[in-house]
Protein backbone atom coordinates (compact mmCIF):
# COMPACT_ATOMS: atom_id res chain seq x y z
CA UNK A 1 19.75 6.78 10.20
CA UNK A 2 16.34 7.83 9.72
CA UNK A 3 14.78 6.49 6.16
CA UNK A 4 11.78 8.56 6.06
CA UNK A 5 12.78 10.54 2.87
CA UNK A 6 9.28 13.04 2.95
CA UNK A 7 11.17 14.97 6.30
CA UNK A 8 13.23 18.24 5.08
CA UNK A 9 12.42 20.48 1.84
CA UNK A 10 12.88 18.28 -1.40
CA UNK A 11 15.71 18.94 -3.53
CA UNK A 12 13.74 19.53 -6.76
CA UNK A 13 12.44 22.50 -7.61
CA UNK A 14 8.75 21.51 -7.69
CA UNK A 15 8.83 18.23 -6.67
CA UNK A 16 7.76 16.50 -9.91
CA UNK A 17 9.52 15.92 -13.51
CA UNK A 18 6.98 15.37 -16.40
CA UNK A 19 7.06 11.88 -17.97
CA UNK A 20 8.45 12.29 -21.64
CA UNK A 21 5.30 11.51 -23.42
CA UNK A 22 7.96 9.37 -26.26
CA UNK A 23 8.39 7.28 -23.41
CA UNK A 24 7.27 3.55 -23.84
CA UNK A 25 9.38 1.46 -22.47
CA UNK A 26 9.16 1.26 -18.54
CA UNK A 27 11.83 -1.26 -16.57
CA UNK A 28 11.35 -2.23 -12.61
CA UNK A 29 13.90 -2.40 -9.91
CA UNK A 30 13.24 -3.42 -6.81
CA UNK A 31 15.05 -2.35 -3.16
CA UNK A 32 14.76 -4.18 -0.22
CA UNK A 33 16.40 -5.35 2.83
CA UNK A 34 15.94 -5.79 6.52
CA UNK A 35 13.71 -3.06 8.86
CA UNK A 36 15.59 0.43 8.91
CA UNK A 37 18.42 -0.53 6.38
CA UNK A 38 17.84 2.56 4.27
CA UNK A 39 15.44 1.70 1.34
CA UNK A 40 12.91 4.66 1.54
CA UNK A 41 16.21 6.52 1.65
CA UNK A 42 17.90 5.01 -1.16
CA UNK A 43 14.70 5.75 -3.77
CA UNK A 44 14.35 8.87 -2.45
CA UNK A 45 17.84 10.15 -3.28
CA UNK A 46 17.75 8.72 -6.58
CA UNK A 47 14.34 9.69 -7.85
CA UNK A 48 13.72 12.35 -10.07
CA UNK A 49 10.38 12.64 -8.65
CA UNK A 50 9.31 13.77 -4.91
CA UNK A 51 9.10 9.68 -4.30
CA UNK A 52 5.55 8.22 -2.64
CA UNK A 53 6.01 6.78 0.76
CA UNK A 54 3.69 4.77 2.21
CA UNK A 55 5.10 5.73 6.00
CA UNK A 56 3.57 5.59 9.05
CA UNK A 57 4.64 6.55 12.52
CA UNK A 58 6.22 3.81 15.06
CA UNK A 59 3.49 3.34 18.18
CA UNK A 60 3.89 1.36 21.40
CA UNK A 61 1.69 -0.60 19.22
CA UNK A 62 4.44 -2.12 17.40
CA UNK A 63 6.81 -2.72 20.55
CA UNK A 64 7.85 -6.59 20.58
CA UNK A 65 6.61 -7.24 16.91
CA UNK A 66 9.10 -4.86 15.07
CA UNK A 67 12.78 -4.99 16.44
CA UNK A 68 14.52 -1.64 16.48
CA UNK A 69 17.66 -3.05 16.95
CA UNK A 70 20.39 -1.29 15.09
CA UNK A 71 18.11 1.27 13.97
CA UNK A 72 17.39 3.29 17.27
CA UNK A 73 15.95 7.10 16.37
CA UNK A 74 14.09 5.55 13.69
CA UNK A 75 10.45 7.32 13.72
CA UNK A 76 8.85 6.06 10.74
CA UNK A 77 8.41 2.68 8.81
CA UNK A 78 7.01 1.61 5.44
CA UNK A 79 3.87 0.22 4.80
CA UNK A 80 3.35 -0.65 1.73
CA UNK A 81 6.17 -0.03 -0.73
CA UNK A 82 8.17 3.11 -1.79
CA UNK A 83 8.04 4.81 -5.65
CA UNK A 84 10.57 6.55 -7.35
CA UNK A 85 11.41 7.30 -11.01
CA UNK A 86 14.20 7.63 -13.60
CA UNK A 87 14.52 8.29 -16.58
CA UNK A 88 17.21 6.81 -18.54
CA UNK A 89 16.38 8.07 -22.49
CA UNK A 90 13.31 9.61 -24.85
CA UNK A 91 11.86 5.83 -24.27
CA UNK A 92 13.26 4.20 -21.04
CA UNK A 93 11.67 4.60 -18.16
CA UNK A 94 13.10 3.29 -14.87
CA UNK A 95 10.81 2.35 -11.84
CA UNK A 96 12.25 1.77 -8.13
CA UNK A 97 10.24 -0.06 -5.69
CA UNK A 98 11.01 0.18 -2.52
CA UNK A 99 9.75 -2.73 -0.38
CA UNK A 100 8.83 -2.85 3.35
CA UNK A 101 11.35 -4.38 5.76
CA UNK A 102 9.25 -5.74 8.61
CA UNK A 103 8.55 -9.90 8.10
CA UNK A 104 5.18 -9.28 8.88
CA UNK A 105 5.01 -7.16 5.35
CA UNK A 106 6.89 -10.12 3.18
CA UNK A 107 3.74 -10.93 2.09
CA UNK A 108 3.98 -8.11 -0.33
CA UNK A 109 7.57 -9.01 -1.49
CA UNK A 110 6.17 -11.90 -4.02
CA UNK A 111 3.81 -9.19 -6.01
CA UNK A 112 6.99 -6.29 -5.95
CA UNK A 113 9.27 -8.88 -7.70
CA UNK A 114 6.89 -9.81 -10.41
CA UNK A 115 8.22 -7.95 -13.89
CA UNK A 116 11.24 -6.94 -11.46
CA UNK A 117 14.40 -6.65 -14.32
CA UNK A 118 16.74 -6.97 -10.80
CA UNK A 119 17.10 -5.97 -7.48
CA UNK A 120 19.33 -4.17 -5.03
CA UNK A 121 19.77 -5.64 -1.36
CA UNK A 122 20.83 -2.85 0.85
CA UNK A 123 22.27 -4.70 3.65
CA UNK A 124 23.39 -2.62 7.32
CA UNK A 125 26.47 -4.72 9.23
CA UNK A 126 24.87 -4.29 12.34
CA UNK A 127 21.88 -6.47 10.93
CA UNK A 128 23.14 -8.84 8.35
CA UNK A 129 20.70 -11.85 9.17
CA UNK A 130 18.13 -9.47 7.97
CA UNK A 131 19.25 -9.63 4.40
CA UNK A 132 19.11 -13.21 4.64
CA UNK A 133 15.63 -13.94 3.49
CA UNK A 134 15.61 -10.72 0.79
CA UNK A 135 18.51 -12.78 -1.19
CA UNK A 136 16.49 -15.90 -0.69
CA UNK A 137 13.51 -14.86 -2.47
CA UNK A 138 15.60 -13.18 -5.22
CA UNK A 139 17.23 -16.18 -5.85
CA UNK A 140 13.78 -18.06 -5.29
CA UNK A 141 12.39 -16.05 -8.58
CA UNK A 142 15.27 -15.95 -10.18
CA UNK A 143 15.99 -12.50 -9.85
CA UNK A 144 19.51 -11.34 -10.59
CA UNK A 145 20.55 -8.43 -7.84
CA UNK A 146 23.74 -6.77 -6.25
CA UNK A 147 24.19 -6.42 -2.74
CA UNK A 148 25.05 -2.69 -1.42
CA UNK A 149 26.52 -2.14 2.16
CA UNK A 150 24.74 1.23 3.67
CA UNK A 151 27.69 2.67 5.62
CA UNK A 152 25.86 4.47 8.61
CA UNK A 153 29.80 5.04 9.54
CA UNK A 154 33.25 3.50 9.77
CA UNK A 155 32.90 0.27 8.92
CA UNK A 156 33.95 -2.20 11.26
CA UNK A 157 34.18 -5.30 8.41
CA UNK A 158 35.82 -5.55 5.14
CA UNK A 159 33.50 -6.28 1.79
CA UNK A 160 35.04 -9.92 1.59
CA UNK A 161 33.82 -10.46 5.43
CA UNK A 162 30.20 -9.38 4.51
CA UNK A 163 30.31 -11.73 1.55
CA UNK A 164 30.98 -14.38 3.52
CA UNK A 165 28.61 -13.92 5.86
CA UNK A 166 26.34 -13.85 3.65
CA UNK A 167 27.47 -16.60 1.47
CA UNK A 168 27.39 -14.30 -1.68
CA UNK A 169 28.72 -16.32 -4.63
CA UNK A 170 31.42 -14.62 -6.59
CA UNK A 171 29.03 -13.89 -9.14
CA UNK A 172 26.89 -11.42 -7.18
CA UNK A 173 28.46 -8.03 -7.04
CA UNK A 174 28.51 -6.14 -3.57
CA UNK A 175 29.41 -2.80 -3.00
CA UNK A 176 29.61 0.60 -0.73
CA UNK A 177 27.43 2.97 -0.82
CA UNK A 178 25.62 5.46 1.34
CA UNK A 179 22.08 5.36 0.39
CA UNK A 180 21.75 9.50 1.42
CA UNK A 181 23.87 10.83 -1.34
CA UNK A 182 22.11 10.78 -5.05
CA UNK A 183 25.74 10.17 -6.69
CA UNK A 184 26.22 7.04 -4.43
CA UNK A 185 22.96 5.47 -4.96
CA UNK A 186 23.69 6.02 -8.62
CA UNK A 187 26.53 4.17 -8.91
CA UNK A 188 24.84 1.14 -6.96
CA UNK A 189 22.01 1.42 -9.88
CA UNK A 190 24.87 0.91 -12.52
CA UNK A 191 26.49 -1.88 -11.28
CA UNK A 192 23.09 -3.44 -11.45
CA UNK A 193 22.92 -2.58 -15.07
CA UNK A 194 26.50 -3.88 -15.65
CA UNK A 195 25.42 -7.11 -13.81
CA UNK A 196 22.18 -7.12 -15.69
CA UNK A 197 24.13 -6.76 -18.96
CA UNK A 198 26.84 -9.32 -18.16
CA UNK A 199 24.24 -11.91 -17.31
CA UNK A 200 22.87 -10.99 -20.61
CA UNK A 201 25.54 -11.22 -22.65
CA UNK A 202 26.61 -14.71 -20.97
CA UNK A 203 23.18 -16.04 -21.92
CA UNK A 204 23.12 -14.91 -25.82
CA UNK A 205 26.90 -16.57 -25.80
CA UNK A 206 28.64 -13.08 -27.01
CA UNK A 207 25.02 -11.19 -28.89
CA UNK A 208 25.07 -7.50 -28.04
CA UNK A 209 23.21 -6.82 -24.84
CA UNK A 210 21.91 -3.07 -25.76
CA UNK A 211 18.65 -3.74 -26.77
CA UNK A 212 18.05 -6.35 -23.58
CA UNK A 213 19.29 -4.30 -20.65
CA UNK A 214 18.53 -0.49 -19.38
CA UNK A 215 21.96 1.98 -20.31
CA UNK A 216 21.88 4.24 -16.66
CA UNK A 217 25.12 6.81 -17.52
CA UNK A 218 27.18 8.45 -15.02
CA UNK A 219 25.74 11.58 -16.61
CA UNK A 220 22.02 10.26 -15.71
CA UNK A 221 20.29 13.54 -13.81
């Protein structure tokens, strides 16, 4: 599946939604996973915004330092990181990060995660030792996260096989999704939010977790 999000007219009418100018409360999320997983993809259909890529075109250049593997058609790779906004309320603000796949951009992963509320691991079956070092740095920092299955097709291993390869404990929720549909990618943003909010609710020992954690509704545009 190609990730590059610009290619193909952009569903919103003009590309941009105004920032509600009551809005003062801005949360982070950050997306990443191994090289051609889906993440420019993911923000893209979720955003409310046309989303900023930082993509460049594959060269010869990059043959024997980047491995295509899995991910063959794939013209395009992030630089940098990938943008895309939400907004959840007159006062919530959410903010996706998208971050690069290629190990010789993890450099950049320690700076994305700072003020990150959680995360979102998009993990491809054909390419699961990829997500390995995303869920070690998470769990590194500290950073709570789900873990989202891209399904590029029929799916050739159950959820409980993918958690065991990657050693998920039962704590950390993992899920379907298909990061080219807006509704899908939705739902993987809520059951961060319910994770978020569990966690929180664990840690106050039963105090409400409203004013701690982001409220994404189904009904969320």
């Amino acid at each position: 599946m190609d990730s590059n999000s610009s290619e193909g007219p952009d569903p919103r009418p003009s590309g941009r939604t105004p920032l509600r100018r009551t809005a003062d409360n801005a949360l982070k999320i950050v997306v990443v996973g191994g090289f051609g997983v889906g993440k420019t993809t993911l923000v893209g259909a979720v955003s409310e915004i046309r989303p900023l890529n930082t993509e460049e075109t594959l060269t010869r250049a990059g043959e024997g330092i980047d491995d295509p593997t899995g991910a063959w058609g794939k013209r395009s790779t992030t630089v940098a990181f990938d943008f895309g906004r939400i907004t959840l309320s007159a006062s919530q603000v959410l903010y996706l990060f998208g971050a690069p796949g290629q190990e010789r951009f993890w450099f950049l992963w320690d700076r994305l995660f700072s003020g990150a509320l959680g995360a979102v691991v998009l993990v491809d079956t054909r390419r699961l030792a990829d997500s390995w070092y995303a869920i070690d740095r998470l769990e590194h920092h500290g950073t709570p996260f789900v873990v989202a299955r891209n399904n590029f097709g029929d799916p050739t291993h159950t959820l409980d096989q993918v958690r065991e390869a990657l050693d998920l404990p039962p704590g950390v929720p993992l899920v379907d999704c298909d990061a080219r549909d807006r509704e899908s990618g939705k739902q993987v943003l809520i059951e961060l939010v319910r994770h978020l909010t569990a966690r929180v609710e664990a840690e106050t020992a039963g105090t409400p977790a409203a004013a701690a954690a982001p409220v994404l509704e189904e009904s969320t545009p």
